[in-house]
N, C-alpha and C. Protein backbone atom coordinates (compact mmCIF):
# COMPACT_ATOMS: atom_id res chain seq x y z
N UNK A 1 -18.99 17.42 3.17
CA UNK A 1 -19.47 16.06 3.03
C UNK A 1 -18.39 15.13 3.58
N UNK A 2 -18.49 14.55 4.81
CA UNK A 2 -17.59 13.26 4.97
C UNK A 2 -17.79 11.88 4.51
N UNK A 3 -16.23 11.49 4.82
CA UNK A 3 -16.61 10.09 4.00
C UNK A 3 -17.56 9.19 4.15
N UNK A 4 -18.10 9.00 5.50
CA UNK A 4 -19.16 8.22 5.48
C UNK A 4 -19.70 8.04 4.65
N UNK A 5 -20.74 9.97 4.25
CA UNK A 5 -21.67 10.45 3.08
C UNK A 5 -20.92 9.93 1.88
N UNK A 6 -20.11 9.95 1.96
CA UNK A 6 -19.45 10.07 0.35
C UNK A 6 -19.38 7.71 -0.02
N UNK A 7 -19.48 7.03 0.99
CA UNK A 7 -19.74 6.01 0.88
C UNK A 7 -21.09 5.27 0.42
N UNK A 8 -21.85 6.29 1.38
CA UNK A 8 -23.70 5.86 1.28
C UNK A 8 -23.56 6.33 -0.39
N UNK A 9 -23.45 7.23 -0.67
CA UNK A 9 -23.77 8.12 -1.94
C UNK A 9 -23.29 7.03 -3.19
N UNK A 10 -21.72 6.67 -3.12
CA UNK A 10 -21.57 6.21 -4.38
C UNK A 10 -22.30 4.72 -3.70
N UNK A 11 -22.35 3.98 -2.40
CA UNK A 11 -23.21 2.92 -2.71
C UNK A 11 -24.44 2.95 -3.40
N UNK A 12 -25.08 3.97 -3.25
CA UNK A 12 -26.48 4.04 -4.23
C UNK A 12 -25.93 4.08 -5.55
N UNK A 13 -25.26 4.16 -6.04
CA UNK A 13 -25.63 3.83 -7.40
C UNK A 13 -25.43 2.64 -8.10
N UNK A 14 -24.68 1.60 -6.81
CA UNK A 14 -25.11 0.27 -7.54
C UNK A 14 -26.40 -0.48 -7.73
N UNK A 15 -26.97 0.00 -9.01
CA UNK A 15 -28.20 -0.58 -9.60
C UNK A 15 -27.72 -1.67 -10.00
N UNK A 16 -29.21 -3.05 -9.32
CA UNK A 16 -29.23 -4.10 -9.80
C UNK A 16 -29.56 -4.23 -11.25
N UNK A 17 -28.40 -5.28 -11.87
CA UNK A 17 -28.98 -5.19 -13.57
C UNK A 17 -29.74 -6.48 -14.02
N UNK A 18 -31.05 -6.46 -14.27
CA UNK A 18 -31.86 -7.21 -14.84
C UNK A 18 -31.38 -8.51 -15.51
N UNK A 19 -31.36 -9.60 -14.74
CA UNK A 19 -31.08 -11.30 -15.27
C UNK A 19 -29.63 -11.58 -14.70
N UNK A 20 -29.24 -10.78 -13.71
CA UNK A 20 -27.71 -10.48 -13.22
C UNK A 20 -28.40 -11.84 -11.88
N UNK A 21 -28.31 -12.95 -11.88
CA UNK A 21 -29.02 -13.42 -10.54
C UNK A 21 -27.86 -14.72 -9.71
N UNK A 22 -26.54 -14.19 -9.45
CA UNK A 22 -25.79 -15.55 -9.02
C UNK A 22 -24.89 -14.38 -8.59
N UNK A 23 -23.89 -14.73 -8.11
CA UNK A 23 -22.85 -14.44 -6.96
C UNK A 23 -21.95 -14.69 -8.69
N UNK A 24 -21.27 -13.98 -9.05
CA UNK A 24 -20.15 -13.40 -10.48
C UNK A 24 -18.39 -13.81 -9.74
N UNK A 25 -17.96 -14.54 -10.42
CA UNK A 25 -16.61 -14.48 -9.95
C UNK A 25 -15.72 -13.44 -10.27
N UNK A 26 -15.03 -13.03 -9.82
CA UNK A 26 -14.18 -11.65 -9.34
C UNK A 26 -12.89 -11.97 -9.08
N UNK A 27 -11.58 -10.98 -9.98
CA UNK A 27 -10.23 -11.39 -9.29
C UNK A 27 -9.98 -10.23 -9.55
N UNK A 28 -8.37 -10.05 -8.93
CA UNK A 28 -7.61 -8.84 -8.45
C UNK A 28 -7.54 -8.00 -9.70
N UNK A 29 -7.67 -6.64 -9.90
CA UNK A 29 -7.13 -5.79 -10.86
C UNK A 29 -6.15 -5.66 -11.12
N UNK A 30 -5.92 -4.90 -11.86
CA UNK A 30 -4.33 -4.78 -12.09
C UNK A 30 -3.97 -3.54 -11.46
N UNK A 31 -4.62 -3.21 -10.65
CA UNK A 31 -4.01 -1.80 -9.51
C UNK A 31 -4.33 -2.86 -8.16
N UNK A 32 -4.23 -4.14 -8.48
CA UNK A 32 -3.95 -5.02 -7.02
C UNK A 32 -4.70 -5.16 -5.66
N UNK A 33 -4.24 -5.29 -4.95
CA UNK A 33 -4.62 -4.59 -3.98
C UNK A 33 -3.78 -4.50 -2.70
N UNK A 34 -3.96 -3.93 -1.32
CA UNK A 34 -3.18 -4.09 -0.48
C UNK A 34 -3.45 -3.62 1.18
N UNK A 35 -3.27 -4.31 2.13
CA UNK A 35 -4.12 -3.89 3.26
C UNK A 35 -3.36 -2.80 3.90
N UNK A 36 -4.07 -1.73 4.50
CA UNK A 36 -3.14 -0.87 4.45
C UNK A 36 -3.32 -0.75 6.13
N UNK A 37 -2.67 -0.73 7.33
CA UNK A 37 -2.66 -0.76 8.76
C UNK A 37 -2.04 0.48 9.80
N UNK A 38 -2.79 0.81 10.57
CA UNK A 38 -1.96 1.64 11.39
C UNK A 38 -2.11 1.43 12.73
N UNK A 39 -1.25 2.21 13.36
CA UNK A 39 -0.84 1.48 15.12
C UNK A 39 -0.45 2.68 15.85
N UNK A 40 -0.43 2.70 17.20
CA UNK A 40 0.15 3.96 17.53
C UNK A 40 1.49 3.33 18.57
N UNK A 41 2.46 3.79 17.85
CA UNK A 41 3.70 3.41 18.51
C UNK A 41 4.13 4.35 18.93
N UNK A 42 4.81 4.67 20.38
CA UNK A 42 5.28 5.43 21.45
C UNK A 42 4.08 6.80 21.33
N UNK A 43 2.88 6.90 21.25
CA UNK A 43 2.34 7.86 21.02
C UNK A 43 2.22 8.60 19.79
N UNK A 44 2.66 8.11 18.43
CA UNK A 44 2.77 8.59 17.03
C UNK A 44 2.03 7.52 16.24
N UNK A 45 1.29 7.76 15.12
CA UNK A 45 0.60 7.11 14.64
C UNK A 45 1.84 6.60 13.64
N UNK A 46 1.54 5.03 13.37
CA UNK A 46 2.79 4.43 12.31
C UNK A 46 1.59 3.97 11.03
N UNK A 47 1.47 4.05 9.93
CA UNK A 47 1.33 3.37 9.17
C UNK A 47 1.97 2.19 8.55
N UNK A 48 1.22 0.82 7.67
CA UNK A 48 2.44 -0.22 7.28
C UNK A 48 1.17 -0.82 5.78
N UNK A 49 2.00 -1.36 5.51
CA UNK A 49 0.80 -2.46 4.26
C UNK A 49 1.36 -3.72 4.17
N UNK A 50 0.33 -4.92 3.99
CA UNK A 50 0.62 -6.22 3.69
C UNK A 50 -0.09 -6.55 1.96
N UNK A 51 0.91 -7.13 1.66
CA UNK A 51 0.37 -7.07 -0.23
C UNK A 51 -0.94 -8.32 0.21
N UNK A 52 -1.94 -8.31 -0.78
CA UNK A 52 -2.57 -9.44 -1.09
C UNK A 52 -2.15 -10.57 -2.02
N UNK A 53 -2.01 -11.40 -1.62
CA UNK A 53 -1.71 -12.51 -2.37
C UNK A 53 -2.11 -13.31 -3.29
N UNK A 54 -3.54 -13.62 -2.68
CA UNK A 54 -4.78 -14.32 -3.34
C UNK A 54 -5.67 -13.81 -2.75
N UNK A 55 -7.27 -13.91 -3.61
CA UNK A 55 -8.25 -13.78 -3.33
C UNK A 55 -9.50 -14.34 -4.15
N UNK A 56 -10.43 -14.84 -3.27
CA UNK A 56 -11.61 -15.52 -4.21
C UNK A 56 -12.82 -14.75 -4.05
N UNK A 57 -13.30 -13.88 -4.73
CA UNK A 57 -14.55 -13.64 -4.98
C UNK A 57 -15.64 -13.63 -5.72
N UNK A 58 -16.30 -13.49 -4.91
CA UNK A 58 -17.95 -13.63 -5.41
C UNK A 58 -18.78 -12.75 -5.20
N UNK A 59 -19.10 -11.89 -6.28
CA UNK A 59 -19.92 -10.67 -6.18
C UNK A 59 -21.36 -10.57 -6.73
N UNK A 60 -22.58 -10.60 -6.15
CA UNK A 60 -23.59 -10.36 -6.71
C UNK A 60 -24.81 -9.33 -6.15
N UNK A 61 -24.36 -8.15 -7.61
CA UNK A 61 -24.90 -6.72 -7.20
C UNK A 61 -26.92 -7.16 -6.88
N UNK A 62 -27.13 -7.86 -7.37
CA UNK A 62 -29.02 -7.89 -7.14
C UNK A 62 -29.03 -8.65 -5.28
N UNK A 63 -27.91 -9.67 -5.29
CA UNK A 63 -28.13 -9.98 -3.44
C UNK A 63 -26.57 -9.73 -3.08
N UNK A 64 -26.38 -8.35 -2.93
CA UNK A 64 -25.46 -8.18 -1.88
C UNK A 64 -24.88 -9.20 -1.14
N UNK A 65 -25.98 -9.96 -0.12
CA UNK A 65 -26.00 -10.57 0.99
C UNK A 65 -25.09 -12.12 0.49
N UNK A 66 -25.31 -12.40 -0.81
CA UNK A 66 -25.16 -13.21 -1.27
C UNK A 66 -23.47 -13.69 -1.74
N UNK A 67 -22.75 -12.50 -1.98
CA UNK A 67 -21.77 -12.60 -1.76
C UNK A 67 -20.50 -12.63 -0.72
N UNK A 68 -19.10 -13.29 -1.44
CA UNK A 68 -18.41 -13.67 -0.23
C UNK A 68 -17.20 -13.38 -1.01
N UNK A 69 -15.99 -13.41 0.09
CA UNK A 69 -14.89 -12.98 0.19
C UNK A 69 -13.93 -13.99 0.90
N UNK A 70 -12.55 -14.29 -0.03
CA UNK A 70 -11.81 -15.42 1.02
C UNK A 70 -10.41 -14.86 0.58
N UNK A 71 -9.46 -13.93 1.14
CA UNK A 71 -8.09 -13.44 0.92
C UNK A 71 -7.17 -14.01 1.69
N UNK A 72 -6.40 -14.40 0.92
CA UNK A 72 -5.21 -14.44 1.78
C UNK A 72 -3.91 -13.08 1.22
N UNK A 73 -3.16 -12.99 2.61
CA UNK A 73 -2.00 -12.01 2.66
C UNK A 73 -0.82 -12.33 3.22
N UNK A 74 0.39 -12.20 2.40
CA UNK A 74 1.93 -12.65 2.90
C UNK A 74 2.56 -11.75 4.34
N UNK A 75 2.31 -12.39 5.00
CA UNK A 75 2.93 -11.69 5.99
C UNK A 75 4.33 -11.06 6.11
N UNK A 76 5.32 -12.04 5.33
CA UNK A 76 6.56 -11.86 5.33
C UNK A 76 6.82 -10.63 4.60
N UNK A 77 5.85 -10.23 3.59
CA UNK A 77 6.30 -8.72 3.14
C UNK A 77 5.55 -7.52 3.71
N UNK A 78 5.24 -7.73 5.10
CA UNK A 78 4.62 -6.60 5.53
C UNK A 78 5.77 -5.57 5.64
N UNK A 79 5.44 -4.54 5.74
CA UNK A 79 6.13 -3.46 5.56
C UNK A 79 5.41 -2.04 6.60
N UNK A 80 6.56 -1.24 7.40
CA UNK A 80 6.46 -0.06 7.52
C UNK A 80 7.18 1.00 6.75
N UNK A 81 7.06 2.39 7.66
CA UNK A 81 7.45 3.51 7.14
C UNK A 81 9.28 3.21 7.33
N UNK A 82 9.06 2.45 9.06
CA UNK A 82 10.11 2.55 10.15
C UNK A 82 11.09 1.15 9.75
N UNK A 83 12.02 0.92 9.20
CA UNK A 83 13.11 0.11 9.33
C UNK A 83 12.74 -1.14 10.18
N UNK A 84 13.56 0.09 11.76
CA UNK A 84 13.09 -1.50 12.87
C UNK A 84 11.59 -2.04 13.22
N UNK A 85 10.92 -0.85 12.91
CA UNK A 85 9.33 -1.63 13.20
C UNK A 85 9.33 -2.28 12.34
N UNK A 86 9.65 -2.56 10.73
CA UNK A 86 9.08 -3.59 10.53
C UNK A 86 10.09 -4.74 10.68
N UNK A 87 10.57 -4.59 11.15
CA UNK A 87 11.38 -5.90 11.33
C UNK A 87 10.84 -6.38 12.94
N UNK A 88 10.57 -5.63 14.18
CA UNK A 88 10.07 -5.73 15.54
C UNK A 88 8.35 -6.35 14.88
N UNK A 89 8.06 -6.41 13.30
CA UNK A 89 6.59 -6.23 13.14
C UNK A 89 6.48 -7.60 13.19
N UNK A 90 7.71 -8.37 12.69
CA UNK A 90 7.52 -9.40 11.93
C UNK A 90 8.15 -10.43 12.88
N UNK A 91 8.77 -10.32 14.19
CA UNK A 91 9.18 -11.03 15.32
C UNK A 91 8.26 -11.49 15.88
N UNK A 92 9.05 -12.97 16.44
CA UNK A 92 7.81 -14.02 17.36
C UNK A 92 6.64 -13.63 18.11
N UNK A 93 7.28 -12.02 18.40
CA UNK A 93 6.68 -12.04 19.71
C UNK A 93 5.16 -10.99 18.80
N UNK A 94 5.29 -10.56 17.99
CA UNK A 94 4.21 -9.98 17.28
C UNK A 94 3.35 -10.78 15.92
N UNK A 95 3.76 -10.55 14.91
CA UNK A 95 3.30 -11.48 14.13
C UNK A 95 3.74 -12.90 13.57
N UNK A 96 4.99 -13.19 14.25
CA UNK A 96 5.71 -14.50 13.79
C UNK A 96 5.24 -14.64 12.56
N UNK A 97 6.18 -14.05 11.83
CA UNK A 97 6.15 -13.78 10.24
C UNK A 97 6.81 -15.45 9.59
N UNK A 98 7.94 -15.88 10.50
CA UNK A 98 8.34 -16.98 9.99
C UNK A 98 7.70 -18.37 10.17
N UNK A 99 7.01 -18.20 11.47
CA UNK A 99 6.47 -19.40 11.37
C UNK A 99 4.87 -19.48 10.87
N UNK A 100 4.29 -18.21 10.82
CA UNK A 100 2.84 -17.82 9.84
C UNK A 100 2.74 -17.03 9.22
N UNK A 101 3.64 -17.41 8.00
CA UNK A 101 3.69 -16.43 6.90
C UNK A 101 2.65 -15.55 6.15
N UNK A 102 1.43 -16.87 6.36
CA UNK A 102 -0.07 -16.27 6.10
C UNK A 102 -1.25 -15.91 6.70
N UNK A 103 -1.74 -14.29 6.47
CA UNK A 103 -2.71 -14.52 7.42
C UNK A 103 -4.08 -14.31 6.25
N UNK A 104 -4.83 -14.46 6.61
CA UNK A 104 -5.86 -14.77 5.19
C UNK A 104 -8.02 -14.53 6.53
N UNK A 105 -8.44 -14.24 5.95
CA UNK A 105 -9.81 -13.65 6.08
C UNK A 105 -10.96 -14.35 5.11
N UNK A 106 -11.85 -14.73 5.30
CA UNK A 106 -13.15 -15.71 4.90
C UNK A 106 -14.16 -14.84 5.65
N UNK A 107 -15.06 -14.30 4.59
CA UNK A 107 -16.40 -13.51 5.10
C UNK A 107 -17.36 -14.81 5.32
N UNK A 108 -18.06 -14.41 6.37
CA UNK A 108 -19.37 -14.77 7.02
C UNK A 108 -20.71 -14.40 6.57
N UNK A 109 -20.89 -13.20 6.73
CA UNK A 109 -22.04 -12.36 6.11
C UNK A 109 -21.84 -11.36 5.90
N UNK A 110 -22.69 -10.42 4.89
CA UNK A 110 -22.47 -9.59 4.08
C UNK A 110 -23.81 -8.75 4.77
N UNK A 111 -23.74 -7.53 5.43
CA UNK A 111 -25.38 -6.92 5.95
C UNK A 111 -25.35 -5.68 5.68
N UNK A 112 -26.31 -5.19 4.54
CA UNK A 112 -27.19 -3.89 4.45
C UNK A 112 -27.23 -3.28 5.77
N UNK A 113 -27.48 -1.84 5.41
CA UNK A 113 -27.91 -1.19 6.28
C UNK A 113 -29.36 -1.40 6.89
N UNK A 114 -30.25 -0.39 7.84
CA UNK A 114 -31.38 -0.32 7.98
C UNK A 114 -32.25 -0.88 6.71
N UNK A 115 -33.68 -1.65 6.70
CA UNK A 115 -34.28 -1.47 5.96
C UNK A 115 -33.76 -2.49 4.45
N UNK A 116 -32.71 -2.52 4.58
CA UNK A 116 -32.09 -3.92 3.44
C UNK A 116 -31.30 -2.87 2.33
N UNK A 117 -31.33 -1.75 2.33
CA UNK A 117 -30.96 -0.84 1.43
C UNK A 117 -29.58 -0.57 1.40
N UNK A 118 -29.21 -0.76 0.31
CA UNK A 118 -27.32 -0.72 -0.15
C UNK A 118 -27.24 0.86 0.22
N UNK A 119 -28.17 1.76 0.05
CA UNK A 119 -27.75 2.73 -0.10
C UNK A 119 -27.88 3.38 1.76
N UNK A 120 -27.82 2.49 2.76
CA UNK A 120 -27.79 2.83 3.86
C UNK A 120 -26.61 2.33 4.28
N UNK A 121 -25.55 1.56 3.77
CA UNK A 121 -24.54 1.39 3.99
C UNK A 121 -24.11 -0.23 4.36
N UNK A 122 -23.31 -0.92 4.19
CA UNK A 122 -23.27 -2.08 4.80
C UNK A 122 -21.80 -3.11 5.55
N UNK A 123 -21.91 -3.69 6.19
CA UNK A 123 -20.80 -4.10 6.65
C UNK A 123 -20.48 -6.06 6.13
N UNK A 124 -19.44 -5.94 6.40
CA UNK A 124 -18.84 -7.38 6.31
C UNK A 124 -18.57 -7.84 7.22
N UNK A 125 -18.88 -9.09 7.74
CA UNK A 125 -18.08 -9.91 9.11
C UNK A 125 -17.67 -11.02 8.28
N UNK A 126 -16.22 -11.65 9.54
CA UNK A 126 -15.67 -12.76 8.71
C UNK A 126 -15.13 -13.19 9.61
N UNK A 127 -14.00 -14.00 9.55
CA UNK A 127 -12.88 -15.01 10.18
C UNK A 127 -11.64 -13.97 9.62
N UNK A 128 -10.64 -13.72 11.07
CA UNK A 128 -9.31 -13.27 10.39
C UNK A 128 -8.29 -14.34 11.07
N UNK A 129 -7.87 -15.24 10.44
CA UNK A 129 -6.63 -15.75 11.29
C UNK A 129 -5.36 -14.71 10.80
N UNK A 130 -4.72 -14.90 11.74
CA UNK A 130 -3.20 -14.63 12.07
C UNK A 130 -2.21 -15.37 13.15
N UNK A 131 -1.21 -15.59 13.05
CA UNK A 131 -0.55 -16.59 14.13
C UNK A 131 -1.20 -17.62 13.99
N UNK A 132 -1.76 -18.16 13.30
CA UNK A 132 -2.68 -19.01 13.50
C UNK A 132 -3.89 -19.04 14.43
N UNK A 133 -4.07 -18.38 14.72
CA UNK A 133 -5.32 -17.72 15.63
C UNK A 133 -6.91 -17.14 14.83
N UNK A 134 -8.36 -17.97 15.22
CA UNK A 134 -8.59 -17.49 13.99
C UNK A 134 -9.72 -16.51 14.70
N UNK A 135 -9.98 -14.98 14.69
CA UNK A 135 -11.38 -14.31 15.36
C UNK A 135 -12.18 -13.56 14.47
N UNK A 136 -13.45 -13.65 15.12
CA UNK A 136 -14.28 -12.52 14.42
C UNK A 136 -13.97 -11.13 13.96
N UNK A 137 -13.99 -10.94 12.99
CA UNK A 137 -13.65 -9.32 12.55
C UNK A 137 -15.13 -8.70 11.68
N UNK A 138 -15.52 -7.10 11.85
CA UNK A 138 -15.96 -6.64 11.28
C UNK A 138 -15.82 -5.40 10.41
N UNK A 139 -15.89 -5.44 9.33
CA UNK A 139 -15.63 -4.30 8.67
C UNK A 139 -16.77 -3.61 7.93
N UNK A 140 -16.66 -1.81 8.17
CA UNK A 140 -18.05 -1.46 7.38
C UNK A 140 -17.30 -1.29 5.82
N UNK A 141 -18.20 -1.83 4.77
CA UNK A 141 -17.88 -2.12 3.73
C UNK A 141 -18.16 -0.84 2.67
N UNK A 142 -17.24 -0.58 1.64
CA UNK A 142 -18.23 -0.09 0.41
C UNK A 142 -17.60 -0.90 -1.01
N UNK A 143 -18.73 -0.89 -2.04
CA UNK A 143 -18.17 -0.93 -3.43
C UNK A 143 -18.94 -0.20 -4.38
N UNK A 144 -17.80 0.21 -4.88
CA UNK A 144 -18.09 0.96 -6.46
C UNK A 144 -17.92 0.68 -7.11
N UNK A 145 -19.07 1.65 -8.57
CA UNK A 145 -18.51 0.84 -10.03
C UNK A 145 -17.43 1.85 -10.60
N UNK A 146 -16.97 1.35 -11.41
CA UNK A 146 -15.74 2.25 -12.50
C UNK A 146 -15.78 3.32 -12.72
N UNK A 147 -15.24 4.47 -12.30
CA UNK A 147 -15.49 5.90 -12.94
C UNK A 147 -16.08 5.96 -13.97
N UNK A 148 -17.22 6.77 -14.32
CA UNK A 148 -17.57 7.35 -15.47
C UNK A 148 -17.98 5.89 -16.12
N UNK A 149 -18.33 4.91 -15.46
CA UNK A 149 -19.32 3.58 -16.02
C UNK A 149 -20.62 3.64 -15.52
N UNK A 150 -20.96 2.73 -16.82
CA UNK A 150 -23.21 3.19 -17.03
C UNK A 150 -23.42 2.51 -15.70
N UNK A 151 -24.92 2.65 -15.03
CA UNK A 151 -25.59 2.42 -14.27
C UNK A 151 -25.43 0.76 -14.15
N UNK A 152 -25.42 -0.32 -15.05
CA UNK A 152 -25.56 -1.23 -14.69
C UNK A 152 -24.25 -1.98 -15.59
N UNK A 153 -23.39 -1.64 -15.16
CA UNK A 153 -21.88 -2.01 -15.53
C UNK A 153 -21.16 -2.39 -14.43
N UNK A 154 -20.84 -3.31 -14.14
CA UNK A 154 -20.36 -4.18 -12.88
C UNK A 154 -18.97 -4.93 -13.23
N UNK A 155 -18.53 -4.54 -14.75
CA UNK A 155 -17.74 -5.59 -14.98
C UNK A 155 -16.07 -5.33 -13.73
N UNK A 156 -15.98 -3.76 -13.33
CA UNK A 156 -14.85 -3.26 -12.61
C UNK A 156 -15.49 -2.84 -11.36
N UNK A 157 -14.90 -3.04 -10.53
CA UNK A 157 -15.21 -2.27 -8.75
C UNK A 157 -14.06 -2.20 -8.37
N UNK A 158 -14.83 -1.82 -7.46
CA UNK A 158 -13.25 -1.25 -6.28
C UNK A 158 -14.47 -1.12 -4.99
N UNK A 159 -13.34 -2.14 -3.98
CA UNK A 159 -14.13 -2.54 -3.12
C UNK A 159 -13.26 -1.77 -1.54
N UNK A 160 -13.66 -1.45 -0.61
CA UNK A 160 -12.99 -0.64 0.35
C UNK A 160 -13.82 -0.79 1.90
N UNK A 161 -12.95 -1.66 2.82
CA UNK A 161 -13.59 -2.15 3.72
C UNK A 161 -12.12 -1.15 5.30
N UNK A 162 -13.13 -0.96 5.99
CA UNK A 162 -12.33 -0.20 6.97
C UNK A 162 -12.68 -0.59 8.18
N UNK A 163 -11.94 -1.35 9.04
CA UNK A 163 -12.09 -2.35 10.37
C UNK A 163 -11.31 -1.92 11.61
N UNK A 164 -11.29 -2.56 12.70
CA UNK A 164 -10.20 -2.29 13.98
C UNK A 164 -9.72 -3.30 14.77
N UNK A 165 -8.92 -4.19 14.97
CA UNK A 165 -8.85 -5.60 15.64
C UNK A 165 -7.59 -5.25 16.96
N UNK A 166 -8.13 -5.78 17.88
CA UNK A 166 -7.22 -5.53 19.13
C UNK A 166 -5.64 -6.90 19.03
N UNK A 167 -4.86 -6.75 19.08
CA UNK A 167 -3.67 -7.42 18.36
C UNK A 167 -3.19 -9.01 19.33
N UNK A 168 -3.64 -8.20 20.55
CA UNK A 168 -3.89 -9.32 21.91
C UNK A 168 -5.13 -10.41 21.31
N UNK A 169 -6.02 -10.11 20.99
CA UNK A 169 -6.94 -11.22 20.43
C UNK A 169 -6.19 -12.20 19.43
N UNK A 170 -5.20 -12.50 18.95
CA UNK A 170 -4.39 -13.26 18.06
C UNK A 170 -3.00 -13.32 18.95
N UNK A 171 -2.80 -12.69 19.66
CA UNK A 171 -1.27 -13.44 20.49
C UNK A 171 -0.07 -12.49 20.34
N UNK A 172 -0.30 -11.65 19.78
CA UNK A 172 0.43 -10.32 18.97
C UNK A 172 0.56 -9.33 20.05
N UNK A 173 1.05 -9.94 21.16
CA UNK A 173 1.07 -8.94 22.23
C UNK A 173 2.99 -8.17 22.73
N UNK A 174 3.94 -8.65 21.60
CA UNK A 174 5.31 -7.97 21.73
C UNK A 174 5.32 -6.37 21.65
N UNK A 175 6.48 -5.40 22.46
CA UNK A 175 6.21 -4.48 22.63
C UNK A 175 5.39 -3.91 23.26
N UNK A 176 4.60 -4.06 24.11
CA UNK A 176 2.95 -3.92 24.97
C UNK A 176 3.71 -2.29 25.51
N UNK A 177 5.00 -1.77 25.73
CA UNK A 177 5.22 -0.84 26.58
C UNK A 177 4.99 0.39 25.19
N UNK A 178 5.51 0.07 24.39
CA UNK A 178 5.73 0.69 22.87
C UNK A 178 4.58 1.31 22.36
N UNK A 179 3.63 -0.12 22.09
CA UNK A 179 2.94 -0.09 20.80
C UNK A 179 1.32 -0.87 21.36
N UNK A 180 0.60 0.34 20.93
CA UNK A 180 -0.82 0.31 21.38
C UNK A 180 -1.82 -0.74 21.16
N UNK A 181 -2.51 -1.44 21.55
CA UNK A 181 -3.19 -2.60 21.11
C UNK A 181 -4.53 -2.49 20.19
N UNK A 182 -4.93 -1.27 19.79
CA UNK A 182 -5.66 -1.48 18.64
C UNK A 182 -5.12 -0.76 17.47
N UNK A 183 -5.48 -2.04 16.37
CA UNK A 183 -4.66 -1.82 15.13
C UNK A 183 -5.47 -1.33 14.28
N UNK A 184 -5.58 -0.30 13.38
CA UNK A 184 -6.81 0.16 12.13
C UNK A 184 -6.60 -0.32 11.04
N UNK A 185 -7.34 -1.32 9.76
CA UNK A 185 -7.09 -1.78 8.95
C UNK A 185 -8.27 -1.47 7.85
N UNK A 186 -7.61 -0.91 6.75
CA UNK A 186 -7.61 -0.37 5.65
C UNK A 186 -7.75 -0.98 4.91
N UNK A 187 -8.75 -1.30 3.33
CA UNK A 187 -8.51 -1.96 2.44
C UNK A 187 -8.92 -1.80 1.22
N UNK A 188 -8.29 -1.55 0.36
CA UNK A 188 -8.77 -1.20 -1.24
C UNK A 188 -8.19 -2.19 -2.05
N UNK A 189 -9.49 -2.83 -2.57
CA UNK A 189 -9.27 -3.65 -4.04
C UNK A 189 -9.85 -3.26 -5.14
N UNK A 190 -9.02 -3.14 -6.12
CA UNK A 190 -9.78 -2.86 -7.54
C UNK A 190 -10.27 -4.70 -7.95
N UNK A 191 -11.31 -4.69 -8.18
CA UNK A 191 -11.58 -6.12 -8.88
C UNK A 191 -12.49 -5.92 -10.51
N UNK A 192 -11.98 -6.93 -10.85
CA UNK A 192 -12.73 -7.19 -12.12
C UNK A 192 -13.46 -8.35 -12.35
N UNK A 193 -14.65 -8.37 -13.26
CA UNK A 193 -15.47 -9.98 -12.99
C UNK A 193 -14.67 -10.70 -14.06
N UNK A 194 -14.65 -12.05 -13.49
CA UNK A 194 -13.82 -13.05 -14.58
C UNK A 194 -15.09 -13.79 -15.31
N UNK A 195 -15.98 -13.56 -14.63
CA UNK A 195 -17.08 -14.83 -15.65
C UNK A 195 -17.77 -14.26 -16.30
């Protein structure tokens, strides 16, 4: 079973719960969250993570569609495996960490799979600035409920969106001989509803 399957699958079991009818406010868990990125530098894959900082959400399991997403992330503590990459990560010529410390993401729309069905899978589009640069990004989305929580228990998720953004589309073009221009971005949030 690959992950795909293993996405569609636990998306089906978010059952809508009866009188549940508004977009639920949502904040970070206490397992946080954090974007997790990889790159291929000199031909080796590098992994790195940027913490989340803030985030505003709005989750509503009966319209999917209905909810939205607005994060921001500190650039200045991005981090690699590699010493000098992250320090080459965080130079003018790549992410100018000092002069845009923040780069932060605002969803657009929220779309089901085929047919309107959660359980066909669905994606997120949004706004990503960085450098101050702001472009379209898409990510195919999933969320789950809490281990070993009833059918219509929403109060915990964990939300996991997996995207690809070319680094030249934001100005992030330092190193070009090095370091490959599409970046893979990773993301797991545990959230909990606040309202």
């Amino acid at each position: 079973m690959n992950r795909r399957h293993l996405l569609i699958c636990a998306l089906a079991t978010l059952t809508p719960r009866p009188g549940f009818s508004a977009p639920t406010p949502y904040r970070l868990g206490t397992g946080g969250a954090t974007i997790t990125y990889t790159f291929m530098l000199n031909g080796a894959p590098v992994k790195g993570s940027v913490p989340i900082s803030q985030a505003d959400l709005r989750v509503d399991p009966d319209n999917l569609a209905a909810s939205t997403a607005v994060v921001r992330a500190d650039v200045r503590r991005a981090r690699t495996g590699l010493i000098f990459a992250t320090e080459a990560l965080k130079s003018p010529s790549v992410l100018d960490a000092n002069t845009h410390p923040t780069a932060s993401f605002r969803s657009t729309r929220v779309r089901l799979g085929p047919g309107g069905r959660i359980s066909d899978g669905a994606t997120l589009d949004g706004d990503l600035t960085l450098r101050g640069v702001t472009r379209p990004v898409r990510f195919d989305a999933g969320l789950f409920r809490a281990r070993g929580s009833a059918a219509g228990d929403f109060r915990a998720l964990t939300v996991m969106l997996k995207g690809r953004v070319d680094r030249r589309d934001f100005g992030a073009t330092g190193y070009a001989d090095l370091v490959e221009n599409t970046v893979g971005i990773d993301i797991v949030a545990e959230i909990t509803s606040a309202g």
